[in-house]
PDB file of N, CA and C in Angstrom:
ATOM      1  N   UNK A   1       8.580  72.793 -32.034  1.00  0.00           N
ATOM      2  CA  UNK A   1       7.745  72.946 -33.199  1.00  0.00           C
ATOM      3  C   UNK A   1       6.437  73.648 -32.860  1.00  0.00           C
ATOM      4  N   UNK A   2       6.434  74.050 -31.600  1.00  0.00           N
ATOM      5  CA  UNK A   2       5.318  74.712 -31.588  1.00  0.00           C
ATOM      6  C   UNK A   2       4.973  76.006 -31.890  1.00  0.00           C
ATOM      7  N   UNK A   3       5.899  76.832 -32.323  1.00  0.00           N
ATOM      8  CA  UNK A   3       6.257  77.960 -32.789  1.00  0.00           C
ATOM      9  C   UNK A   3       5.897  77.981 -34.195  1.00  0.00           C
ATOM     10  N   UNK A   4       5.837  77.237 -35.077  1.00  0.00           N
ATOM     11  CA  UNK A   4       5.878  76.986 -36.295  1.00  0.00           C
ATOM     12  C   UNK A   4       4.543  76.678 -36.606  1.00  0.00           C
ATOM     13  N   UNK A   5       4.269  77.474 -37.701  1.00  0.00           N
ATOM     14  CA  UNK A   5       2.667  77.092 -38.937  1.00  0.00           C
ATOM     15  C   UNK A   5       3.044  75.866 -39.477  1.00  0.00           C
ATOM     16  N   UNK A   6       2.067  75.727 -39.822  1.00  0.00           N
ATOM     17  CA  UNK A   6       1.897  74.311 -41.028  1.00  0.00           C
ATOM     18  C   UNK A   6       2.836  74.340 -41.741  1.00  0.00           C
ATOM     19  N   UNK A   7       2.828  75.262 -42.228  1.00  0.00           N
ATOM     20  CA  UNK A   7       3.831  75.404 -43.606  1.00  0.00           C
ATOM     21  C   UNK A   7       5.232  75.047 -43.193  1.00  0.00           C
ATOM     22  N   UNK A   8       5.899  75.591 -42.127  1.00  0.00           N
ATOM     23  CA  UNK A   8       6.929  75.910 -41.559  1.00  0.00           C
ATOM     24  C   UNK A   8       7.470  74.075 -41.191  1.00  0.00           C
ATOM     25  N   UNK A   9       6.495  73.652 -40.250  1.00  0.00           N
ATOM     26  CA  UNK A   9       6.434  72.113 -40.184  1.00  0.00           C
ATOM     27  C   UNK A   9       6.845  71.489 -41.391  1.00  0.00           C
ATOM     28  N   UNK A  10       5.903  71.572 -42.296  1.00  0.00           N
ATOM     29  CA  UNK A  10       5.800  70.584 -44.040  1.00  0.00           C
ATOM     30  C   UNK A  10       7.290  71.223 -43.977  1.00  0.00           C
ATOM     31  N   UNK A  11       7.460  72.085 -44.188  1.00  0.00           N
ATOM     32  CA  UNK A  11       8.995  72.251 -44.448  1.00  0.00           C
ATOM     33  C   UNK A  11      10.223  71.681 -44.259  1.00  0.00           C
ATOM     34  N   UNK A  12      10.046  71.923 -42.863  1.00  0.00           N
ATOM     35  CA  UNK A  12      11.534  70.793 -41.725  1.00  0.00           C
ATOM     36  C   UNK A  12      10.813  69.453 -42.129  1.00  0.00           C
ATOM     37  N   UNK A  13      10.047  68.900 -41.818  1.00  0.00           N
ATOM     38  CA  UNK A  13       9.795  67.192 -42.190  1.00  0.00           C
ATOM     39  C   UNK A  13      10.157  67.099 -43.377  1.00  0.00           C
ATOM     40  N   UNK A  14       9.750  67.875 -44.204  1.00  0.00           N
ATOM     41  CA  UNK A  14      10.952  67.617 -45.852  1.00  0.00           C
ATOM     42  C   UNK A  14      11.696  67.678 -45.803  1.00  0.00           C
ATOM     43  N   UNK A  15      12.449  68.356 -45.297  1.00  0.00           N
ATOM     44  CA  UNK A  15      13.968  68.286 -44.810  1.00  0.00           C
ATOM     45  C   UNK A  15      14.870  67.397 -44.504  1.00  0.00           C
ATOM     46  N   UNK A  16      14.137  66.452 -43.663  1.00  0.00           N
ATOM     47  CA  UNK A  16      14.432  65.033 -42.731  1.00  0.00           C
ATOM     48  C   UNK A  16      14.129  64.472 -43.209  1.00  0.00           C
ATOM     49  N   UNK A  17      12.808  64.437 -44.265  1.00  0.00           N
ATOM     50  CA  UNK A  17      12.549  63.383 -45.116  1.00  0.00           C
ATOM     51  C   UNK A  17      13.585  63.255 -46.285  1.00  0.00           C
ATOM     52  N   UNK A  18      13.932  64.028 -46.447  1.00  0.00           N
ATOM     53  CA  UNK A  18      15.133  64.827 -48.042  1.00  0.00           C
ATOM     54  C   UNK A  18      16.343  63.626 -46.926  1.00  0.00           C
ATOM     55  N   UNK A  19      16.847  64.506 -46.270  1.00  0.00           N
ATOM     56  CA  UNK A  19      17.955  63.599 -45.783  1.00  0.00           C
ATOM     57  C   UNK A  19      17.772  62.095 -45.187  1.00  0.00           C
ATOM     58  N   UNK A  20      16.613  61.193 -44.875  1.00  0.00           N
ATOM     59  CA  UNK A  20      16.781  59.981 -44.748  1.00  0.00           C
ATOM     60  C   UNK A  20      16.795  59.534 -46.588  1.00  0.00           C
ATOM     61  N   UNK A  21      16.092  60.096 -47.106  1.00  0.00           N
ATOM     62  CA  UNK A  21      16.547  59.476 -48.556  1.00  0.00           C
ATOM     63  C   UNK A  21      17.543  59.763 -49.116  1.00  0.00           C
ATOM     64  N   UNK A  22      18.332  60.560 -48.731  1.00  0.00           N
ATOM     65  CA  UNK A  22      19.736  60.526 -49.320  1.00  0.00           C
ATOM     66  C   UNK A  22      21.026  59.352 -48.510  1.00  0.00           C
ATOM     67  N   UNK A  23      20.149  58.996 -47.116  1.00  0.00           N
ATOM     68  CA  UNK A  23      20.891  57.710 -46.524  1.00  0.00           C
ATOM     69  C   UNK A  23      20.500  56.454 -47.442  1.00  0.00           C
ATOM     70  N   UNK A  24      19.417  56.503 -47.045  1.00  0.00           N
ATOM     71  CA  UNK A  24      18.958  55.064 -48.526  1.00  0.00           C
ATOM     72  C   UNK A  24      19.538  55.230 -49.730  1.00  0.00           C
ATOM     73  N   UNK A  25      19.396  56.521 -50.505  1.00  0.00           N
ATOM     74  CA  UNK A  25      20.370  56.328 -51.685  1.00  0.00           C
ATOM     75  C   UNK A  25      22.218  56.188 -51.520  1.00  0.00           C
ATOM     76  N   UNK A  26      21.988  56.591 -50.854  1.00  0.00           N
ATOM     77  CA  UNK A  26      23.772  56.542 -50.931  1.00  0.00           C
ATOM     78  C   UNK A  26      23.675  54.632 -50.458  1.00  0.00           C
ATOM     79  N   UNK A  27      22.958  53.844 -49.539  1.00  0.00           N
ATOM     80  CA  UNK A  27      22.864  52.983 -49.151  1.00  0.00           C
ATOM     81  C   UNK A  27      23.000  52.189 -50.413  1.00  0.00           C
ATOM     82  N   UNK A  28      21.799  52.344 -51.107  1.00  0.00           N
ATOM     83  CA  UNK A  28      21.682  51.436 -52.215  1.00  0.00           C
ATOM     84  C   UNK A  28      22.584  51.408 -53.428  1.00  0.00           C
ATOM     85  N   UNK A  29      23.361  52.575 -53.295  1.00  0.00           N
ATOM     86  CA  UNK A  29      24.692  52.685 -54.051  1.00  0.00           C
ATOM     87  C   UNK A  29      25.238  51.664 -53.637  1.00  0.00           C
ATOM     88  N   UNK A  30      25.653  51.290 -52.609  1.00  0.00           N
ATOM     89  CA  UNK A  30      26.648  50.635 -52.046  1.00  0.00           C
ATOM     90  C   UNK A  30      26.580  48.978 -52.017  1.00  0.00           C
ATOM     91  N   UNK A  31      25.001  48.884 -52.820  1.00  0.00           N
ATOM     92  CA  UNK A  31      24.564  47.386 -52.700  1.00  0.00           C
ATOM     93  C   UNK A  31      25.684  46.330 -53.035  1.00  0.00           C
ATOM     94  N   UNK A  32      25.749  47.416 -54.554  1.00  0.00           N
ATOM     95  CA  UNK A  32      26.375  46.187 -55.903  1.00  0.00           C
ATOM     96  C   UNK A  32      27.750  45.568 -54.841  1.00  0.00           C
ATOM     97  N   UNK A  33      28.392  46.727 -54.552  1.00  0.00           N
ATOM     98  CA  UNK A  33      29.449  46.391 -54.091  1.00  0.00           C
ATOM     99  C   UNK A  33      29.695  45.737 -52.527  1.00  0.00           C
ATOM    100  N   UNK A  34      28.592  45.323 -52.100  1.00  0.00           N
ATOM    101  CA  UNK A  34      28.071  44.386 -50.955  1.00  0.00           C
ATOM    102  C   UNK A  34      28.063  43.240 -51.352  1.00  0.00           C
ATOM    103  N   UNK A  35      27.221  43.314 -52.064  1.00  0.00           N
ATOM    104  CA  UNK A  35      26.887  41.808 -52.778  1.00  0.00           C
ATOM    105  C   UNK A  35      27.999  41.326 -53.538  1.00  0.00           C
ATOM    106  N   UNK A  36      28.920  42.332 -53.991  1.00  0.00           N
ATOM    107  CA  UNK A  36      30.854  41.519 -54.738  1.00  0.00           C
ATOM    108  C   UNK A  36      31.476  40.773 -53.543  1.00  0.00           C
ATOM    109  N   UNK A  37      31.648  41.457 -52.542  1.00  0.00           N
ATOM    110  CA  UNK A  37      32.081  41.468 -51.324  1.00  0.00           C
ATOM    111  C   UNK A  37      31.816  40.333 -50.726  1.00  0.00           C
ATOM    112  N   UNK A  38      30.141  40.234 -50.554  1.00  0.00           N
ATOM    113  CA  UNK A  38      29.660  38.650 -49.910  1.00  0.00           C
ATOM    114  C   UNK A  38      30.337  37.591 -51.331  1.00  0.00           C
ATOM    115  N   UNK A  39      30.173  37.661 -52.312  1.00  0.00           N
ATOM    116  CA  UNK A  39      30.899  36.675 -53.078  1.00  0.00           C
ATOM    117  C   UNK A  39      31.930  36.446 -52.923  1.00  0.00           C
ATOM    118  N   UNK A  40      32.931  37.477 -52.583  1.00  0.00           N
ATOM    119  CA  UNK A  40      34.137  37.257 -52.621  1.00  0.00           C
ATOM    120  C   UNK A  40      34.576  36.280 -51.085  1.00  0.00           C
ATOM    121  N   UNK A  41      33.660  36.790 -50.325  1.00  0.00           N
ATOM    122  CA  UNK A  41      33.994  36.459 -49.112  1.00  0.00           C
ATOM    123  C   UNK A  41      33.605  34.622 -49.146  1.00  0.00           C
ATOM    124  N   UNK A  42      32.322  34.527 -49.353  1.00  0.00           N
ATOM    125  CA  UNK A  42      32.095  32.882 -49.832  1.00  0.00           C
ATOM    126  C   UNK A  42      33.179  31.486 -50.358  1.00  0.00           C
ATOM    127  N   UNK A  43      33.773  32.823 -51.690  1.00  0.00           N
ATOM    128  CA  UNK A  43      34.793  32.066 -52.288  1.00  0.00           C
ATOM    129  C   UNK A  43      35.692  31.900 -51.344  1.00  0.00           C
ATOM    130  N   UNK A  44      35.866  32.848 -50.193  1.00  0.00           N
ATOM    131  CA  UNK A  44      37.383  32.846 -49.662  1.00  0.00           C
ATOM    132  C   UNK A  44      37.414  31.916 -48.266  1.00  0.00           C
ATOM    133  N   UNK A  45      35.943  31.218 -48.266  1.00  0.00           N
ATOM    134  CA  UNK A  45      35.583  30.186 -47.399  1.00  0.00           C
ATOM    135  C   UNK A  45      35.006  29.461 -47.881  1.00  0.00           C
ATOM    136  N   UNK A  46      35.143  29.084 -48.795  1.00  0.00           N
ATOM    137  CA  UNK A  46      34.966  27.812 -49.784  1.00  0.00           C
ATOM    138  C   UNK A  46      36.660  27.106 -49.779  1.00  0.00           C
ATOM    139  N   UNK A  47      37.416  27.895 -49.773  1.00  0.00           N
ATOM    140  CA  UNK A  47      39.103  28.362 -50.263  1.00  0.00           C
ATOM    141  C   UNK A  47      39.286  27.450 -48.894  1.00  0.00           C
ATOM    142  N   UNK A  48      38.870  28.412 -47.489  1.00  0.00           N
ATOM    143  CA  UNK A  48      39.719  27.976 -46.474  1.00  0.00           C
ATOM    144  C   UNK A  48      39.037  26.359 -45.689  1.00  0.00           C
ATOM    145  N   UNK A  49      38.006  26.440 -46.603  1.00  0.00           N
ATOM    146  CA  UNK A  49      37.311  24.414 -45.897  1.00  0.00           C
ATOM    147  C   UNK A  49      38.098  23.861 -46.504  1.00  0.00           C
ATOM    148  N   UNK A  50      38.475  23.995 -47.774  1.00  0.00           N
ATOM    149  CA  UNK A  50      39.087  22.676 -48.392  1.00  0.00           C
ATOM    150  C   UNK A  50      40.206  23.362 -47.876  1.00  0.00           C
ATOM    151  N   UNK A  51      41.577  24.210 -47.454  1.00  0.00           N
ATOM    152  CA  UNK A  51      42.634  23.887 -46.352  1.00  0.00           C
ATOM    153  C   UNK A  51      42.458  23.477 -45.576  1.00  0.00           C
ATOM    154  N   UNK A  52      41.309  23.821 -44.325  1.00  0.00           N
ATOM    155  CA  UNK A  52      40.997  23.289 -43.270  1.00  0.00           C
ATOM    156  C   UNK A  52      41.346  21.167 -43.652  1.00  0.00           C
ATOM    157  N   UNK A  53      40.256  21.223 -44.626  1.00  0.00           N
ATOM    158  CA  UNK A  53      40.061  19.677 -44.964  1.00  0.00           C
ATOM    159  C   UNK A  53      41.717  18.905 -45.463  1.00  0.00           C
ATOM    160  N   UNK A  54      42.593  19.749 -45.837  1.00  0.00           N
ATOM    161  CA  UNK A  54      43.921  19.101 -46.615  1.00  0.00           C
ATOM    162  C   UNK A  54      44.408  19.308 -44.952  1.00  0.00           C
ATOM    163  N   UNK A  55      44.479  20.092 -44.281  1.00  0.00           N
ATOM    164  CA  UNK A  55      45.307  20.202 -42.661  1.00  0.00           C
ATOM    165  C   UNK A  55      45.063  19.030 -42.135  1.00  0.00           C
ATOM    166  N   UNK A  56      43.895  18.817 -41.938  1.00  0.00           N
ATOM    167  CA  UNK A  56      43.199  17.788 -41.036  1.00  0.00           C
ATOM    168  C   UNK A  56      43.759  16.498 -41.745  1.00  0.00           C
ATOM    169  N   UNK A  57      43.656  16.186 -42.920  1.00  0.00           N
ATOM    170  CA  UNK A  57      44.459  15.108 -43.191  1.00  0.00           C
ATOM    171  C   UNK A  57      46.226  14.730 -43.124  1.00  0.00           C
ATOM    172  N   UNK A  58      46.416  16.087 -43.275  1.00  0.00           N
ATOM    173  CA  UNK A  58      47.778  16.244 -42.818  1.00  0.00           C
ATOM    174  C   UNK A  58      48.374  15.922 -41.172  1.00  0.00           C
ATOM    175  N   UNK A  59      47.262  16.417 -40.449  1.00  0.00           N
ATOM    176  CA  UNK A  59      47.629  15.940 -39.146  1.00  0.00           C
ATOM    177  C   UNK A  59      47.617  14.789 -38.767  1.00  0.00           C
ATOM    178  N   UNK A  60      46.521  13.931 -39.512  1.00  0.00           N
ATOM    179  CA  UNK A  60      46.128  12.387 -39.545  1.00  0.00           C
ATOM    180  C   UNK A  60      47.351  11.582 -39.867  1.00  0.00           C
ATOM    181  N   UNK A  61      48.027  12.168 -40.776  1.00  0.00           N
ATOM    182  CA  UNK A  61      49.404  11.834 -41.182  1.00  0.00           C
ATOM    183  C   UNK A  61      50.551  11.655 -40.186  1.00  0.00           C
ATOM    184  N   UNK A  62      50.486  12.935 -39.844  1.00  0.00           N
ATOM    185  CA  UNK A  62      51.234  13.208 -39.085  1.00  0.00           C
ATOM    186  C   UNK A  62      51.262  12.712 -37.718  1.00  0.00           C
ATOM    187  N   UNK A  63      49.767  12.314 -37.925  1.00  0.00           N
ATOM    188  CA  UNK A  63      49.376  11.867 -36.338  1.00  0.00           C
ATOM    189  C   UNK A  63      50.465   9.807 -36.168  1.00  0.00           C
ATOM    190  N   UNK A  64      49.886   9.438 -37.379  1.00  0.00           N
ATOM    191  CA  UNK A  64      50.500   7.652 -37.846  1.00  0.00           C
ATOM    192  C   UNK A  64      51.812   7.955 -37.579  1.00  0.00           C
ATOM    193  N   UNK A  65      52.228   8.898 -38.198  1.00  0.00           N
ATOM    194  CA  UNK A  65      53.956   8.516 -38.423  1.00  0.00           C
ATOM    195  C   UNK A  65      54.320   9.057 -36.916  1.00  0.00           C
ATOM    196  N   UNK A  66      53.796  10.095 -36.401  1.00  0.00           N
ATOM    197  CA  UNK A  66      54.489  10.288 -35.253  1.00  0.00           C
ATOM    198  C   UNK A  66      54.222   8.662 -34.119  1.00  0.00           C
ATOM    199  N   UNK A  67      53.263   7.476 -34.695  1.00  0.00           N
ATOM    200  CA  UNK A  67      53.206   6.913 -33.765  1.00  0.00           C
ATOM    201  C   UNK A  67      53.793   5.648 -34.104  1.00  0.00           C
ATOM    202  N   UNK A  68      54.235   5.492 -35.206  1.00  0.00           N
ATOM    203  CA  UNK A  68      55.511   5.054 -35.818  1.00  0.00           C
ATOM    204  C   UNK A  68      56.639   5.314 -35.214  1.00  0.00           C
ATOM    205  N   UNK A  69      56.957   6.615 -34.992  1.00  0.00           N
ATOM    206  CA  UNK A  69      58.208   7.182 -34.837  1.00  0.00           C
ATOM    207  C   UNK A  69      58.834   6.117 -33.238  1.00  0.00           C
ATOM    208  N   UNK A  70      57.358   6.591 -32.207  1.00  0.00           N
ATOM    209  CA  UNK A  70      57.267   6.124 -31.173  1.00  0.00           C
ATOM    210  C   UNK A  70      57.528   5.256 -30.771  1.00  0.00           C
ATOM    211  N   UNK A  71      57.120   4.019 -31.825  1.00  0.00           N
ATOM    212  CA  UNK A  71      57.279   2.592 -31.747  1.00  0.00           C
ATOM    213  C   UNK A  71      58.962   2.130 -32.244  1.00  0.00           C
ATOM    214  N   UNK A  72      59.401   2.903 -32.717  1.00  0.00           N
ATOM    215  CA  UNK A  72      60.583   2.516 -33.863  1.00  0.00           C
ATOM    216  C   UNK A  72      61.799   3.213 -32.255  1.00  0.00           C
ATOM    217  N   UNK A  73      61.314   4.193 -31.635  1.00  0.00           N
ATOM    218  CA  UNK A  73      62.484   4.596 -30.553  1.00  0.00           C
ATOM    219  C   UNK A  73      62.091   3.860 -29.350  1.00  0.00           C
ATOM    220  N   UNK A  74      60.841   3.239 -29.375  1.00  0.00           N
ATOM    221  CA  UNK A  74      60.321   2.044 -28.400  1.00  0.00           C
ATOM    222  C   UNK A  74      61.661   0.938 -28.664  1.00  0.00           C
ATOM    223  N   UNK A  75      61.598   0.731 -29.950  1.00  0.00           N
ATOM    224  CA  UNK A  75      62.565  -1.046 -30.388  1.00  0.00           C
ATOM    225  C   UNK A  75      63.875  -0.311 -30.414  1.00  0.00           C
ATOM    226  N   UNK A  76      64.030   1.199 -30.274  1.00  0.00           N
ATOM    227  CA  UNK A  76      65.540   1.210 -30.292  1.00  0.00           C
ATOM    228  C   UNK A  76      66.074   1.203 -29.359  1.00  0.00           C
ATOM    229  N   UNK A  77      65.204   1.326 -28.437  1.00  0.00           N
ATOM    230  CA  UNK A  77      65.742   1.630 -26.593  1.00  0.00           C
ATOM    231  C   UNK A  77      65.447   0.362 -25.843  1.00  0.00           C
ATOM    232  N   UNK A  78      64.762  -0.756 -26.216  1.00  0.00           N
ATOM    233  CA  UNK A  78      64.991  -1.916 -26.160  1.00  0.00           C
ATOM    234  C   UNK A  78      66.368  -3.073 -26.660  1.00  0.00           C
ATOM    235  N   UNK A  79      66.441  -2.339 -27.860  1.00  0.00           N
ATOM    236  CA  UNK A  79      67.736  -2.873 -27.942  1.00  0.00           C
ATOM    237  C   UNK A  79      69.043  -2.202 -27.560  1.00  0.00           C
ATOM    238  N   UNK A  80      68.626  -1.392 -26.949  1.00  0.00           N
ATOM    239  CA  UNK A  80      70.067  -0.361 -26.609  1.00  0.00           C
ATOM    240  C   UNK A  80      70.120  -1.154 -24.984  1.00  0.00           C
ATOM    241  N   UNK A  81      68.993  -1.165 -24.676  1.00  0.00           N
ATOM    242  CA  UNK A  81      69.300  -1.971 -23.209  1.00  0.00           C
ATOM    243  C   UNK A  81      69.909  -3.122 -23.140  1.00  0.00           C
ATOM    244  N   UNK A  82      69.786  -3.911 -24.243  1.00  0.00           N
ATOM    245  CA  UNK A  82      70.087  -5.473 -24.233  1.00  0.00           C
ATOM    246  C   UNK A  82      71.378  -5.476 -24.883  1.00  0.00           C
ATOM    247  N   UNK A  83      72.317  -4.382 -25.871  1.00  0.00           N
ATOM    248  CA  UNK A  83      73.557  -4.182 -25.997  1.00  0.00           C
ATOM    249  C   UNK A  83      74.288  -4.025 -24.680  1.00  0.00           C
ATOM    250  N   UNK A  84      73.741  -3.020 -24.041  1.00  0.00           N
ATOM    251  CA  UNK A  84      74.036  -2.268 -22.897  1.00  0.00           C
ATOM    252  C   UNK A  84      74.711  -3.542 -21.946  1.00  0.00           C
ATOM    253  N   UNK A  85      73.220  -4.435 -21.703  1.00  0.00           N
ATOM    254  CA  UNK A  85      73.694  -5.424 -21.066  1.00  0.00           C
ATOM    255  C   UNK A  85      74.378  -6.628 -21.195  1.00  0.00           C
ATOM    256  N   UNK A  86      74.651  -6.798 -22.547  1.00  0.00           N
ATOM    257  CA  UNK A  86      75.799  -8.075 -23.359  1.00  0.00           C
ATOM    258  C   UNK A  86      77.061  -7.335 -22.656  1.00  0.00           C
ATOM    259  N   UNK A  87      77.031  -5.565 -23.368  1.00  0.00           N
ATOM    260  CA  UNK A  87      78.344  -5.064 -22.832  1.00  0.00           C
ATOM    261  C   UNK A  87      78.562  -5.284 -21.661  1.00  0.00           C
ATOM    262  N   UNK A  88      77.776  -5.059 -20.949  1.00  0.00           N
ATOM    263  CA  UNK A  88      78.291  -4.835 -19.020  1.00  0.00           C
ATOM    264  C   UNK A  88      78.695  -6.410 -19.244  1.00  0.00           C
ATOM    265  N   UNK A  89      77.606  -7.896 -19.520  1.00  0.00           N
ATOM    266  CA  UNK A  89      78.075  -9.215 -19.164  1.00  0.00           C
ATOM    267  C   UNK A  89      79.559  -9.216 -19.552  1.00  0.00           C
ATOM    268  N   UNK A  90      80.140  -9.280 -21.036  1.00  0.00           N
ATOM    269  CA  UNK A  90      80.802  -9.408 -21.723  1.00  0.00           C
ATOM    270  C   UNK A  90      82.211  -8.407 -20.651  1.00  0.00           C
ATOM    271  N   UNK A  91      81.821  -7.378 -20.506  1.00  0.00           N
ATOM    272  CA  UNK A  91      83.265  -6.358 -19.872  1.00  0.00           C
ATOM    273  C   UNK A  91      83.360  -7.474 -18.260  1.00  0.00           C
ATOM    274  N   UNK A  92      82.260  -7.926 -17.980  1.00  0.00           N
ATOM    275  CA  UNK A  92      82.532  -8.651 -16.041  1.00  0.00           C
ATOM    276  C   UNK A  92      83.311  -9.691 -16.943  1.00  0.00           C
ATOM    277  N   UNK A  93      83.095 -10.256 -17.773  1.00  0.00           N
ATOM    278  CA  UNK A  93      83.714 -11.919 -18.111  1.00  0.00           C
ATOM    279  C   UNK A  93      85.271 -11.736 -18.182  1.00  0.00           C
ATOM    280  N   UNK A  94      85.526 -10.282 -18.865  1.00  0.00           N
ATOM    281  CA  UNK A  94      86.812  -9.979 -19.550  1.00  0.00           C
ATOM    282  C   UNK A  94      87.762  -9.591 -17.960  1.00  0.00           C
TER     283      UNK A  94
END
């Protein structure tokens, strides 16, 4: 820029000034549809807490019965032993 008069300067800085305001405007175009966007996005994690929150109870569920399950093949393998062993007594007697 040292080549350049005043004038020549005022010129190019308008220039650059011209084009950062056409970044801001095009920017501020783009608000509305920022701000849809963050809404939409809110809703769509508003959406996924309450799944999160229905999972988590679901696992809680899932968590009881699987320890149900546990207990119920606990008493079945207890009594499978004590068949087991009537049979074996019962087959020596025979």
């Amino acid at each position: 820029m040292e080549n350049l008069d005043d004038d020549e300067v005022k010129l190019v800085l308008g220039e650059v000034l011209l084009d950062e305001l056409k970044v801001i405007h095009e920017y501020v175009q783009d608000i509305p549809q920022i701000k849809a966007d963050i809404i939409d996005l809110k809703a769509d994690v508003a959406v996924l807490k309450t799944d999160v929150a229905v999972l988590k109870t679901d696992v809680s569920v899932l968590k009881t019965d699987m320890k149900a399950v546990k207990l119920t093949l606990a008493g079945h393998g207890r009594q499978f032993k004590r068949f087991a062993q009537r049979v074996t007594k019962l087959e020596a007697a025979a």
